[in-house]
N, C-alpha and C. Protein backbone atom coordinates (compact mmCIF):
# COMPACT_ATOMS: atom_id res chain seq x y z
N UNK A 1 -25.76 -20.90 -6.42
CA UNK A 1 -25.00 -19.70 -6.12
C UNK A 1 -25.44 -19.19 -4.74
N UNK A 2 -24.54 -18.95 -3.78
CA UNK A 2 -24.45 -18.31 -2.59
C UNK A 2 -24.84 -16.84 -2.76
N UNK A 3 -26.49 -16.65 -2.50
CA UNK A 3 -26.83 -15.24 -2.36
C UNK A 3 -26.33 -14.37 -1.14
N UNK A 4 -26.04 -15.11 -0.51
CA UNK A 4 -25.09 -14.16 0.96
C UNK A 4 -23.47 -13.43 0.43
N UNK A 5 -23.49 -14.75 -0.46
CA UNK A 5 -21.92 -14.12 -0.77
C UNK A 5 -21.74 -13.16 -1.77
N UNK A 6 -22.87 -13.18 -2.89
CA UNK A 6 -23.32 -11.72 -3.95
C UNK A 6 -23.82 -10.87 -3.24
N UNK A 7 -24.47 -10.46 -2.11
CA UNK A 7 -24.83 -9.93 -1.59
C UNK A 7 -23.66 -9.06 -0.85
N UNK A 8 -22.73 -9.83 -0.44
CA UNK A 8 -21.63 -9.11 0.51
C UNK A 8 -20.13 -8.74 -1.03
N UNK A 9 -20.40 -9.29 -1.92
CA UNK A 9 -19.87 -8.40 -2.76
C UNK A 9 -20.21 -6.84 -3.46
N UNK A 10 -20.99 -7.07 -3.43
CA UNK A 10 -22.19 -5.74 -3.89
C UNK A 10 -22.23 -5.12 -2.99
N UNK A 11 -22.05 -5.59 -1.54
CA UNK A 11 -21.84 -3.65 -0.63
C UNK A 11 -21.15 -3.58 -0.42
N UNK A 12 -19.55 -4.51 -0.69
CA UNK A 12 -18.15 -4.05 -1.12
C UNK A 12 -18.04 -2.92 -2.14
N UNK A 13 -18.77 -3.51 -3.01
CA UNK A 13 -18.58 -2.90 -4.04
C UNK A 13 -19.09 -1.38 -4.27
N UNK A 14 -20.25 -1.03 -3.52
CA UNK A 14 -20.97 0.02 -3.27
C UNK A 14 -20.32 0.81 -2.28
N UNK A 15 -19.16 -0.05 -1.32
CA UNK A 15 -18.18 1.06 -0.56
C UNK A 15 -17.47 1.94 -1.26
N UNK A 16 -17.07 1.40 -2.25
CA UNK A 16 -16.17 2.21 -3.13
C UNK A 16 -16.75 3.54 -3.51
N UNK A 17 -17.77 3.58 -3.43
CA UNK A 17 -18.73 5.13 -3.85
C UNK A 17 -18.27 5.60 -3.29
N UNK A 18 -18.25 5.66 -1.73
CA UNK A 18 -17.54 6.66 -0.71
C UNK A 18 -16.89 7.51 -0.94
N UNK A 19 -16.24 8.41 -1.04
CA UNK A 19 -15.06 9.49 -1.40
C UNK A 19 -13.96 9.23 -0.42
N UNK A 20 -14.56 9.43 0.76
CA UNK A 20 -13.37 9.00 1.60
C UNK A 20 -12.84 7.58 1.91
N UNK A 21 -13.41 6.51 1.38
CA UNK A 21 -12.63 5.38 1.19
C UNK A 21 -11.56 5.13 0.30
N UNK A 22 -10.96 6.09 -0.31
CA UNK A 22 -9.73 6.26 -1.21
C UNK A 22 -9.27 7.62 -0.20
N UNK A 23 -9.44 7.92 0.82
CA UNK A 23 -8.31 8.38 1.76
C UNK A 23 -7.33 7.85 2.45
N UNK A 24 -7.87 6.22 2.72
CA UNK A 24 -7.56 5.32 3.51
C UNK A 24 -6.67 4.32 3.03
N UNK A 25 -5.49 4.54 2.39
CA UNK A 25 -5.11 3.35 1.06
C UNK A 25 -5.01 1.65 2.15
N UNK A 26 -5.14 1.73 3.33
CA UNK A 26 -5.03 0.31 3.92
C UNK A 26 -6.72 -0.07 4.08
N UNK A 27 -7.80 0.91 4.00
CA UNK A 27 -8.92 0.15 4.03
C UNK A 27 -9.22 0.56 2.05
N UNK A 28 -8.89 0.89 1.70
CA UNK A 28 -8.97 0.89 0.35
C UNK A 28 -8.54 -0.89 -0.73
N UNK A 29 -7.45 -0.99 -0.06
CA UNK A 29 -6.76 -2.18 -0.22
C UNK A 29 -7.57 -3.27 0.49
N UNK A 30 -8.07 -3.46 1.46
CA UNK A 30 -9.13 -4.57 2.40
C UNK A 30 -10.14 -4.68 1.58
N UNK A 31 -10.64 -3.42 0.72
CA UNK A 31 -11.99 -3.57 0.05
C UNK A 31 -11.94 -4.27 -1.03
N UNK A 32 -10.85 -3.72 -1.59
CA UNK A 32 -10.33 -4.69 -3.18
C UNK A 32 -9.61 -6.17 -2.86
N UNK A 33 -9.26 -6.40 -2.25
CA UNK A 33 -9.03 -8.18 -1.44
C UNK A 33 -10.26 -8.81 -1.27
N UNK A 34 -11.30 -7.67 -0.89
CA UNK A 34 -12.56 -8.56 -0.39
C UNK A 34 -13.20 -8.93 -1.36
N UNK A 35 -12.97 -7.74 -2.66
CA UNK A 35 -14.17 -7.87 -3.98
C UNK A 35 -13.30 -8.86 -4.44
N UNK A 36 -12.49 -8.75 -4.69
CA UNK A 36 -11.52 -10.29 -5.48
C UNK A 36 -11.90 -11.41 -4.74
N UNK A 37 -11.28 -11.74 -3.74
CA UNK A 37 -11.86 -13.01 -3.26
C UNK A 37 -13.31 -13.26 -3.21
N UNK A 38 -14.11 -11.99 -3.50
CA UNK A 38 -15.71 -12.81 -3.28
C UNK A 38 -16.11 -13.16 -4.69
N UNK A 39 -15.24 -12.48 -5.48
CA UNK A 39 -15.84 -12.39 -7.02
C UNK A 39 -15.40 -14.16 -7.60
N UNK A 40 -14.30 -14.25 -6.61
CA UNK A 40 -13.25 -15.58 -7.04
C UNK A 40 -15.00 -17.23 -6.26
N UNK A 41 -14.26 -16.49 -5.11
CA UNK A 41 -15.62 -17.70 -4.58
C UNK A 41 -16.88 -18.03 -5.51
N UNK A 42 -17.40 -17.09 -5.65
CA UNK A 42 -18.48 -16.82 -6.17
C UNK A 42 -17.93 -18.08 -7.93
N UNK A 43 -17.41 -17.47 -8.39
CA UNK A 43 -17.14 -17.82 -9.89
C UNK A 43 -16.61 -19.67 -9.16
N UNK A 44 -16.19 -19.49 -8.67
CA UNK A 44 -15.82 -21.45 -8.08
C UNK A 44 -17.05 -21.86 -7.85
N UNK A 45 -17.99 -21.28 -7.10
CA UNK A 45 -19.42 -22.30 -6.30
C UNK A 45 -20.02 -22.26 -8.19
N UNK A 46 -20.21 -21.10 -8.74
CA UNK A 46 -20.80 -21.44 -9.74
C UNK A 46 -20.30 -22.75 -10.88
N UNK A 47 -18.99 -22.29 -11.06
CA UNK A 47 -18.59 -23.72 -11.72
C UNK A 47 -18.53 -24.81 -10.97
N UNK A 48 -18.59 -25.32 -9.71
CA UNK A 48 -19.10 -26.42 -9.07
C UNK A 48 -20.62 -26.46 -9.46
N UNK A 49 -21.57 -25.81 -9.08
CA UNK A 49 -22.86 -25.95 -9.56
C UNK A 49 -22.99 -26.14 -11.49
N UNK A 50 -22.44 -26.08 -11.72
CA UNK A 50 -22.50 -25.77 -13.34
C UNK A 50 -21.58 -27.73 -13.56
N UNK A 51 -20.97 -27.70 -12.96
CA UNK A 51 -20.09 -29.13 -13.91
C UNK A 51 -20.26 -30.08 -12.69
N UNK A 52 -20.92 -30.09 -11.76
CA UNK A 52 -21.18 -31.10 -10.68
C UNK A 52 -19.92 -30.93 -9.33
N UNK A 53 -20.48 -31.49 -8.12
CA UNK A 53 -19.05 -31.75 -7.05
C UNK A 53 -18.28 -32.52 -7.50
N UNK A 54 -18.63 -33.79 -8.40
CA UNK A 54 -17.77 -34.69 -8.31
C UNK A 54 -16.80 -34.47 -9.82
N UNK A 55 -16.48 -33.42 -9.92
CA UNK A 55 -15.48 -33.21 -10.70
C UNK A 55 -14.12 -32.87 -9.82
N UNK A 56 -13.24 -33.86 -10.36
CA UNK A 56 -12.02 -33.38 -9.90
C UNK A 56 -10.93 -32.50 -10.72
N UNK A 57 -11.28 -31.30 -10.78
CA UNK A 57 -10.12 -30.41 -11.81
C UNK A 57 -9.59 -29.51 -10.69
N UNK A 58 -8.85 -28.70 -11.15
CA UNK A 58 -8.24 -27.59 -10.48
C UNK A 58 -7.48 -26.80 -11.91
N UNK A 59 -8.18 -25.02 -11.33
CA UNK A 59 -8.43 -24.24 -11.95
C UNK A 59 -7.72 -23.36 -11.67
N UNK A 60 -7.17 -23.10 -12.43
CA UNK A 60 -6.07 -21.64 -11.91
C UNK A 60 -6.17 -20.43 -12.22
N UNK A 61 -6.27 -19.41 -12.10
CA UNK A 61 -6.75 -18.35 -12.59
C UNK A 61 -6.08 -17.65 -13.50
N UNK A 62 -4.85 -17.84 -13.23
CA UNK A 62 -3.82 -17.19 -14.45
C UNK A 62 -3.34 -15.88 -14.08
N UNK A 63 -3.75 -15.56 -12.98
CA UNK A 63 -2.77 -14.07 -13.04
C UNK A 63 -1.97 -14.05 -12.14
N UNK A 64 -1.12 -13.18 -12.55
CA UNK A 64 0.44 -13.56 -11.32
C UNK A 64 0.03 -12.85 -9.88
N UNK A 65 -0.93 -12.80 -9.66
CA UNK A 65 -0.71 -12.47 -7.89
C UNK A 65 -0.43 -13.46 -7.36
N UNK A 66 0.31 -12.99 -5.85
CA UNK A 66 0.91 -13.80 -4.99
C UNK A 66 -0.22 -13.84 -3.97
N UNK A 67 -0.45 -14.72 -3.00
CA UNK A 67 -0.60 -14.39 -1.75
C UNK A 67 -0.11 -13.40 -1.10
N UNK A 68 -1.28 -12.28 -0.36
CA UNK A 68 -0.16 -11.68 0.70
C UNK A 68 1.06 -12.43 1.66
N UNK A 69 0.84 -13.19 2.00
CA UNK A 69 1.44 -13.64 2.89
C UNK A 69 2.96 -13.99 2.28
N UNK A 70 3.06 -14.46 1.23
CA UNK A 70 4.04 -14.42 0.12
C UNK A 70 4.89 -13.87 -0.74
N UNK A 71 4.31 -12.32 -0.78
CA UNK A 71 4.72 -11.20 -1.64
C UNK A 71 5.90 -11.25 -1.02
N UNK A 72 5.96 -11.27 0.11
CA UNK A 72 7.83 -9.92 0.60
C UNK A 72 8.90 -11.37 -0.22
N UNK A 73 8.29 -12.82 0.28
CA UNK A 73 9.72 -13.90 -0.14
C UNK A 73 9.58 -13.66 -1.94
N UNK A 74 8.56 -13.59 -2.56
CA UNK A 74 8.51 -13.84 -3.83
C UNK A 74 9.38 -12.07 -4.40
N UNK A 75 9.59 -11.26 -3.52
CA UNK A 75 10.18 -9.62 -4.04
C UNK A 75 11.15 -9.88 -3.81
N UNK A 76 11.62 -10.66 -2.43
CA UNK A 76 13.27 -10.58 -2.06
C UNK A 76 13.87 -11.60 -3.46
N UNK A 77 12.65 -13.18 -3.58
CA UNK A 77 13.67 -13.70 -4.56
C UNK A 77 14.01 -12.87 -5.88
N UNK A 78 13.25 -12.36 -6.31
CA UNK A 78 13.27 -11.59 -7.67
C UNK A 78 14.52 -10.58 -7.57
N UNK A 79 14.67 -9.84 -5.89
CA UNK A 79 15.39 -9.01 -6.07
C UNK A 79 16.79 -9.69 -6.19
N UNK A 80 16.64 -11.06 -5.73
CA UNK A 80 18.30 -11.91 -5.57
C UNK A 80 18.79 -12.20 -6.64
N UNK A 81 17.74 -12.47 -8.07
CA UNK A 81 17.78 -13.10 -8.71
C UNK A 81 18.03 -11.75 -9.94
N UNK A 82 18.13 -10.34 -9.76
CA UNK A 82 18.58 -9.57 -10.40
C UNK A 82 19.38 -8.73 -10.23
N UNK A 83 20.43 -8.95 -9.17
CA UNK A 83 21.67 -8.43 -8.41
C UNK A 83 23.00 -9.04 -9.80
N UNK A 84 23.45 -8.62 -10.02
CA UNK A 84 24.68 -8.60 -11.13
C UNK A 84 25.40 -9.94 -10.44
N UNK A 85 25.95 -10.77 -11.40
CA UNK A 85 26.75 -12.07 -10.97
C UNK A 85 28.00 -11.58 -10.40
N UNK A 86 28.55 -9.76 -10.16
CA UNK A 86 29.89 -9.94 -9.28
C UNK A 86 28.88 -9.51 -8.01
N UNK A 87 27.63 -9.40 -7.52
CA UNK A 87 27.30 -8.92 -6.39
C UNK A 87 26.93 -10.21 -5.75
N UNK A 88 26.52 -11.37 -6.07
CA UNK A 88 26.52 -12.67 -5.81
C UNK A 88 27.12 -13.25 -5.09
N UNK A 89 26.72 -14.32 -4.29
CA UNK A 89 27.71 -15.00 -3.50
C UNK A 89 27.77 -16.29 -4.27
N UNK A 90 28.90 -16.64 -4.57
CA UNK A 90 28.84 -17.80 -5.20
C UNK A 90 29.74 -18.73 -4.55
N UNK A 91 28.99 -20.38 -4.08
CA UNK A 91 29.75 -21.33 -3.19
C UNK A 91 31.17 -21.63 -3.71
N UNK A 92 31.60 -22.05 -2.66
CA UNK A 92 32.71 -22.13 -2.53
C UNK A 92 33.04 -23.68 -3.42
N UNK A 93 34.16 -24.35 -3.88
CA UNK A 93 34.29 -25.07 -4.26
C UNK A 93 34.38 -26.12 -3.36
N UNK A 94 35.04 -26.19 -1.82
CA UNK A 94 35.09 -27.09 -0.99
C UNK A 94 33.34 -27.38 -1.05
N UNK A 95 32.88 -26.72 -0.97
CA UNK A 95 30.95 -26.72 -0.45
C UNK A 95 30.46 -27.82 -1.51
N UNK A 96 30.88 -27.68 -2.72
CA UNK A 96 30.41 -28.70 -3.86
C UNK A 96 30.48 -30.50 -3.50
């Protein structure tokens, strides 16, 4: 286990004491990205150390977050995909 990387979760995590770090909802949000992804790393190096490198699995975590980088296409599809079938564009028959 990466003591640098428990280490830099834990004064993530100790930011949150702050009062005024819930003034800030965009560094509020940076802090909770950071504790997730370190909590995530962290829990991977351990199960690498725990079942060896040379395991080849892949592990998914199971919860529906997106990537940031992903959210706006994964909202627009959802929103396309719950627009009423007369608000739809539906192809043309020549197009088929």
């Amino acid at each position: 286990m990466n003591q640098q990387q428990l280490g830099e979760v834990i004064e993530a995590l100790r930011e949150l004491d702050r009062e005024n770090v819930y003034l800030d909802l965009a560094e509020l949000n940076r802090l909770q990205s950071q504790i997730v992804e370190g909590v995530r790393q962290l829990e991977f190096g351990l199960r690498r150390e725990l079942e060896g490198e040379g395991q080849d699995r892949v592990f998914v975590s199971g919860s529906d977050e997106v990537p940031t980088g992903f959210r706006r296409l994964v909202e627009e599809y959802y929103r396309e995909l719950s627009r009423t079938p007369s608000n739809r564009v539906e192809p043309s028959t020549s197009d088929r």
